[in-house]
C-alpha atoms as a PDB file:
ATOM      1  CA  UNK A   1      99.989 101.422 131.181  1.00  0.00           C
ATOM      2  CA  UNK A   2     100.102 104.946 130.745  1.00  0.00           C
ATOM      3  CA  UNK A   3      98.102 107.571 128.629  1.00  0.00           C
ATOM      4  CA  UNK A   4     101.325 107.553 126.210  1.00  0.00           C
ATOM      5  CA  UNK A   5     100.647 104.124 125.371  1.00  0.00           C
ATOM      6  CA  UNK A   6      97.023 102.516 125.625  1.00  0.00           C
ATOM      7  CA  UNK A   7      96.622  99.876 122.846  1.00  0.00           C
ATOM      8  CA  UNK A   8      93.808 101.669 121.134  1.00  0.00           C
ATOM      9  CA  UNK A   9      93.405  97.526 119.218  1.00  0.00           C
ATOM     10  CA  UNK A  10      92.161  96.646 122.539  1.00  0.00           C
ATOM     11  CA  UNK A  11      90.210  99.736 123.977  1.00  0.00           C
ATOM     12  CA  UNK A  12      86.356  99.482 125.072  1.00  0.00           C
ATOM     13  CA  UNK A  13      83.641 102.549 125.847  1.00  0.00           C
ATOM     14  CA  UNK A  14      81.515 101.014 128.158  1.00  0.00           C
ATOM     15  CA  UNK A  15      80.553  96.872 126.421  1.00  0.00           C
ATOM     16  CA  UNK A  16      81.207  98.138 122.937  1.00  0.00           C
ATOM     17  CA  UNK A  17      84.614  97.565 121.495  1.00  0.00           C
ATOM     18  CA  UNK A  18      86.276 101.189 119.950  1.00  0.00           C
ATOM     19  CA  UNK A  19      87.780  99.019 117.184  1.00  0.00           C
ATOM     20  CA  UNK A  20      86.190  95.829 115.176  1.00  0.00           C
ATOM     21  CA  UNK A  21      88.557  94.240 112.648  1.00  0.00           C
ATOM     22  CA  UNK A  22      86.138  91.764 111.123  1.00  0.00           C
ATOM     23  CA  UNK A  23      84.546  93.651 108.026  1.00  0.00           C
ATOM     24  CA  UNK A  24      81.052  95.240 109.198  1.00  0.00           C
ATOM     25  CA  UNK A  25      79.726  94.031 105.747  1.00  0.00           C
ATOM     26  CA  UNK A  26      80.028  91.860 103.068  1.00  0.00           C
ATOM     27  CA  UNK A  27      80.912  92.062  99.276  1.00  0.00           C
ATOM     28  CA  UNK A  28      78.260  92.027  97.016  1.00  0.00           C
ATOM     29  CA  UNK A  29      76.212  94.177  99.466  1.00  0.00           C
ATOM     30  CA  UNK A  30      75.953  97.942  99.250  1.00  0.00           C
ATOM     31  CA  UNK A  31      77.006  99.976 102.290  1.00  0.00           C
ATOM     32  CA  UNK A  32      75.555 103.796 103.220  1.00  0.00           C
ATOM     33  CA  UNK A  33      78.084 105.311 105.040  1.00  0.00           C
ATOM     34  CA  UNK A  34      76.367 108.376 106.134  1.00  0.00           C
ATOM     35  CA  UNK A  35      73.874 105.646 107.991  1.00  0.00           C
ATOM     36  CA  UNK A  36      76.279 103.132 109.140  1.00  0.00           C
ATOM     37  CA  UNK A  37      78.374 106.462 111.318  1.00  0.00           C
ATOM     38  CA  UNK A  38      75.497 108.286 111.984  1.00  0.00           C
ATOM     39  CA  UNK A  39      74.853 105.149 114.034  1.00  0.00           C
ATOM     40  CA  UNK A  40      77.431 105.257 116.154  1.00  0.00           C
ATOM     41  CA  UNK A  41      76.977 106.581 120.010  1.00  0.00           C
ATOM     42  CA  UNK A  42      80.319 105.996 121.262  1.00  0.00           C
ATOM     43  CA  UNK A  43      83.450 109.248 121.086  1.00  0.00           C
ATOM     44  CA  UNK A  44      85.660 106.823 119.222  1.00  0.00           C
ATOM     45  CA  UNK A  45      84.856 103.837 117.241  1.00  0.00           C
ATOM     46  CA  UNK A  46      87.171 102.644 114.449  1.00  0.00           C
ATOM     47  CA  UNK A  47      85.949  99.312 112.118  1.00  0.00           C
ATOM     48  CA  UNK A  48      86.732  97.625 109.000  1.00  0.00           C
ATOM     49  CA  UNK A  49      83.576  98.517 106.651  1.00  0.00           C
ATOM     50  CA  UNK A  50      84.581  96.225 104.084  1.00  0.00           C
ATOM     51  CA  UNK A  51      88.118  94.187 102.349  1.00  0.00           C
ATOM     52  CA  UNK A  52      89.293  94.947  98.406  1.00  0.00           C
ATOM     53  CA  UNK A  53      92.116  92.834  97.824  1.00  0.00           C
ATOM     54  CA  UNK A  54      94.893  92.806 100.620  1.00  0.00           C
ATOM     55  CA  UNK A  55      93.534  96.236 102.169  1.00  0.00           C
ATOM     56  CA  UNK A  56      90.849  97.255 104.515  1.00  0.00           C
ATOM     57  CA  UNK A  57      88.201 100.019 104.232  1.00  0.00           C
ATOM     58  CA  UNK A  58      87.455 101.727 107.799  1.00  0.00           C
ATOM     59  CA  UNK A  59      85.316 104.058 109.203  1.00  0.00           C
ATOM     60  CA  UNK A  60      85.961 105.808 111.969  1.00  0.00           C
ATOM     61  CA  UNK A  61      83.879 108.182 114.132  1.00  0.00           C
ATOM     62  CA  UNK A  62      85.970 110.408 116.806  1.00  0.00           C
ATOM     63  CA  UNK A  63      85.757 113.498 118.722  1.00  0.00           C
ATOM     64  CA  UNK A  64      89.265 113.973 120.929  1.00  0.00           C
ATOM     65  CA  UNK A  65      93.179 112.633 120.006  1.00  0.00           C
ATOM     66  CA  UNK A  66      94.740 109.574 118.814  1.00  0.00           C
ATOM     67  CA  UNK A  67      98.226 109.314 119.922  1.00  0.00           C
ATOM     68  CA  UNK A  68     101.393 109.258 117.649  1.00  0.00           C
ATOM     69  CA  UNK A  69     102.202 105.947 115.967  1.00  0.00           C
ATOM     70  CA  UNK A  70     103.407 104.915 112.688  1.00  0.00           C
ATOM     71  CA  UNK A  71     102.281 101.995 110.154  1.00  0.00           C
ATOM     72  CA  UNK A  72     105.980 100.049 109.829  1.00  0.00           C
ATOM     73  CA  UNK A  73     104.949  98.462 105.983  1.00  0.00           C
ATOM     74  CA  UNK A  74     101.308 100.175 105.322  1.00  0.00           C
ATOM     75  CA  UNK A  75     100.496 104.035 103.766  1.00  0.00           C
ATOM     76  CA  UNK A  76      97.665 105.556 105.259  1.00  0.00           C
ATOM     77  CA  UNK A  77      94.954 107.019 103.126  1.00  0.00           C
ATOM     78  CA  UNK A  78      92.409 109.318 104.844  1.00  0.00           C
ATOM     79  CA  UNK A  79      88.838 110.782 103.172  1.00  0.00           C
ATOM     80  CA  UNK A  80      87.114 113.161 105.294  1.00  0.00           C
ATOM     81  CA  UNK A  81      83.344 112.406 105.452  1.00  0.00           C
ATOM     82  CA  UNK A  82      82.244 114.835 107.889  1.00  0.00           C
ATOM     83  CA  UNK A  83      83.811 117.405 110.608  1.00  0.00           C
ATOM     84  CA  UNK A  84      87.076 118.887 110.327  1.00  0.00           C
ATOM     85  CA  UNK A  85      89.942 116.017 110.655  1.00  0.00           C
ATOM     86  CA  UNK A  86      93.312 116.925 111.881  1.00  0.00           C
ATOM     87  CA  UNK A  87      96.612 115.459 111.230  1.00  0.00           C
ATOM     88  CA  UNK A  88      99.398 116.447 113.180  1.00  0.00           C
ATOM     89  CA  UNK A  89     103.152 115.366 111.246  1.00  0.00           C
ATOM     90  CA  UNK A  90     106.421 114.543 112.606  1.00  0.00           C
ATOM     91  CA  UNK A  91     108.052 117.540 110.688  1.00  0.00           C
ATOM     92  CA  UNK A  92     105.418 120.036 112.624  1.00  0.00           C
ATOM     93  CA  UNK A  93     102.944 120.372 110.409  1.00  0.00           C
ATOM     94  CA  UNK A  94      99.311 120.276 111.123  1.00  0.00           C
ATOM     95  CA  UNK A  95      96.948 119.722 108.082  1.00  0.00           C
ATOM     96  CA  UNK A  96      93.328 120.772 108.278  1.00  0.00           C
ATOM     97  CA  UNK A  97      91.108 117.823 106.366  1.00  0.00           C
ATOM     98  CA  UNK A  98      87.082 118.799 105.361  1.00  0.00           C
ATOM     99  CA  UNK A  99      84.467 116.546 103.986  1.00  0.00           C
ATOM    100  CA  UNK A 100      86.252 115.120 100.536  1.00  0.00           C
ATOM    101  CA  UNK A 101      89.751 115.887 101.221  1.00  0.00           C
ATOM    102  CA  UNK A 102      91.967 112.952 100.401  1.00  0.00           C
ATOM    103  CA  UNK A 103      95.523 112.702 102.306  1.00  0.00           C
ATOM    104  CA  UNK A 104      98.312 110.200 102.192  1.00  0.00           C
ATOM    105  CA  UNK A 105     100.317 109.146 105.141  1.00  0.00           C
ATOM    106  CA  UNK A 106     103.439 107.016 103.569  1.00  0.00           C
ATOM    107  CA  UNK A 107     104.500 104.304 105.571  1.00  0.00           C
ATOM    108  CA  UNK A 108     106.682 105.280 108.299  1.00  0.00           C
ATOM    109  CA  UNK A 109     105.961 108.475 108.913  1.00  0.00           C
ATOM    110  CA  UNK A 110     104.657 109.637 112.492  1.00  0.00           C
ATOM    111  CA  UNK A 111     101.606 110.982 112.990  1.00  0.00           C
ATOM    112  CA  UNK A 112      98.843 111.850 115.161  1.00  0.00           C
ATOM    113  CA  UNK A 113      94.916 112.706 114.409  1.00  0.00           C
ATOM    114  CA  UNK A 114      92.525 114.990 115.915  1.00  0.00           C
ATOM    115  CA  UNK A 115      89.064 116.144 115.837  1.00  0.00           C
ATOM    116  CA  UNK A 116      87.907 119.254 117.981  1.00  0.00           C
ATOM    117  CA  UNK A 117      84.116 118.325 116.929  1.00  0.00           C
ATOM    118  CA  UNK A 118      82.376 114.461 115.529  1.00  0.00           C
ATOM    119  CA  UNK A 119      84.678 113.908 112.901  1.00  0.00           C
ATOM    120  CA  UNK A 120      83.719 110.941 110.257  1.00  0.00           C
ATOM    121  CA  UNK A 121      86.602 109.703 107.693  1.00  0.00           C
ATOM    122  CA  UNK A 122      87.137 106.714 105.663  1.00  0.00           C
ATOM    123  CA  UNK A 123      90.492 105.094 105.956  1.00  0.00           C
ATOM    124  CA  UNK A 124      92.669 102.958 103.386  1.00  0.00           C
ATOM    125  CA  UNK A 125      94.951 100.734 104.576  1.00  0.00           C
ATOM    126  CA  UNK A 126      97.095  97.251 104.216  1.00  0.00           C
ATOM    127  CA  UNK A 127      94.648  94.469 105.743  1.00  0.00           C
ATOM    128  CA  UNK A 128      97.795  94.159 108.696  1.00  0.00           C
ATOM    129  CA  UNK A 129      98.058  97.856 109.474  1.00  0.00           C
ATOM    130  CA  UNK A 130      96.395  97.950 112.426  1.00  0.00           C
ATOM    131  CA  UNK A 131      97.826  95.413 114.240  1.00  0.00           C
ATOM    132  CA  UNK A 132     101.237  96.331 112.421  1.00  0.00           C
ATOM    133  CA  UNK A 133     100.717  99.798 114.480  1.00  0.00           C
ATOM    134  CA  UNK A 134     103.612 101.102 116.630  1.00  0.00           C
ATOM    135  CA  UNK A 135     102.681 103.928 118.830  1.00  0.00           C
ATOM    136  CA  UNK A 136     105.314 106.346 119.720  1.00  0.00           C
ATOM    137  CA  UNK A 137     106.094 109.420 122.410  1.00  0.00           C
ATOM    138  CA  UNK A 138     105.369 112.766 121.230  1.00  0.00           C
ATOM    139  CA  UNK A 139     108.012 114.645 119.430  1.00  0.00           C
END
């Protein structure tokens, strides 16, 4: 498989999985963020914190790229915790995100994220987006 197009769903550093679908906590419980990502080691980890409804809560902890991909049937709702988060769009724009910026990625739409430093944001998303994922060549 090539760089273009490793299945991030499936990706390991070292024994630890880089993403966990099964919600790190359960309702009814209350969940400190800054202590649950300050805990993590690993360049890139992406989990489900907790489920509301039909949609997932993540966190995810990165320093480096994701590749481009697209959510078929989900938006994408990013809040920047800590860093500077950046989101590269299919029309060529690059948007800057700092801790409580809120962005919207409509379904569809191509993108990619960076971080040039430990980045921390909280994503929104469909229960199915991740696995619904499609990830696509550059543009």
């Amino acid at each position: 498989m090539s760089s273009d197009t490793t299945d991030y769903r499936t990706e390991a550093h070292g024994a630890q999985a880089a993403h966990v679908e099964d919600p790190a906590f359960p309702p009814l419980v209350p969940i400190n963020i800054k202590q649950t990502s300050d805990a993590v080691d690993q360049p890139y980890k992406n989990f489900v914190l907790n489920r509301v409804n039909d949609h997932c809560i993540r966190v995810a902890v990165m320093v480096g790229e994701y590749k481009w991909h697209h959510h078929p049937r989900s938006d994408e709702t990013f809040l920047v915790m800590e860093g500077a988060f950046e989101i590269d769009l299919e029309d060529g724009r690059t948007l800057t995100l700092h801790p409580g910026d809120l962005f919207t990625i409509p379904a569809g739409v191509r993108h990619r994220t960076r971080a040039r430093t430990r980045t921390v944001n909280l994503c929104f998303e469909n229960t199915g987006a991740y696995t619904d994922v499609v990830f696509d060549a550059a543009p």
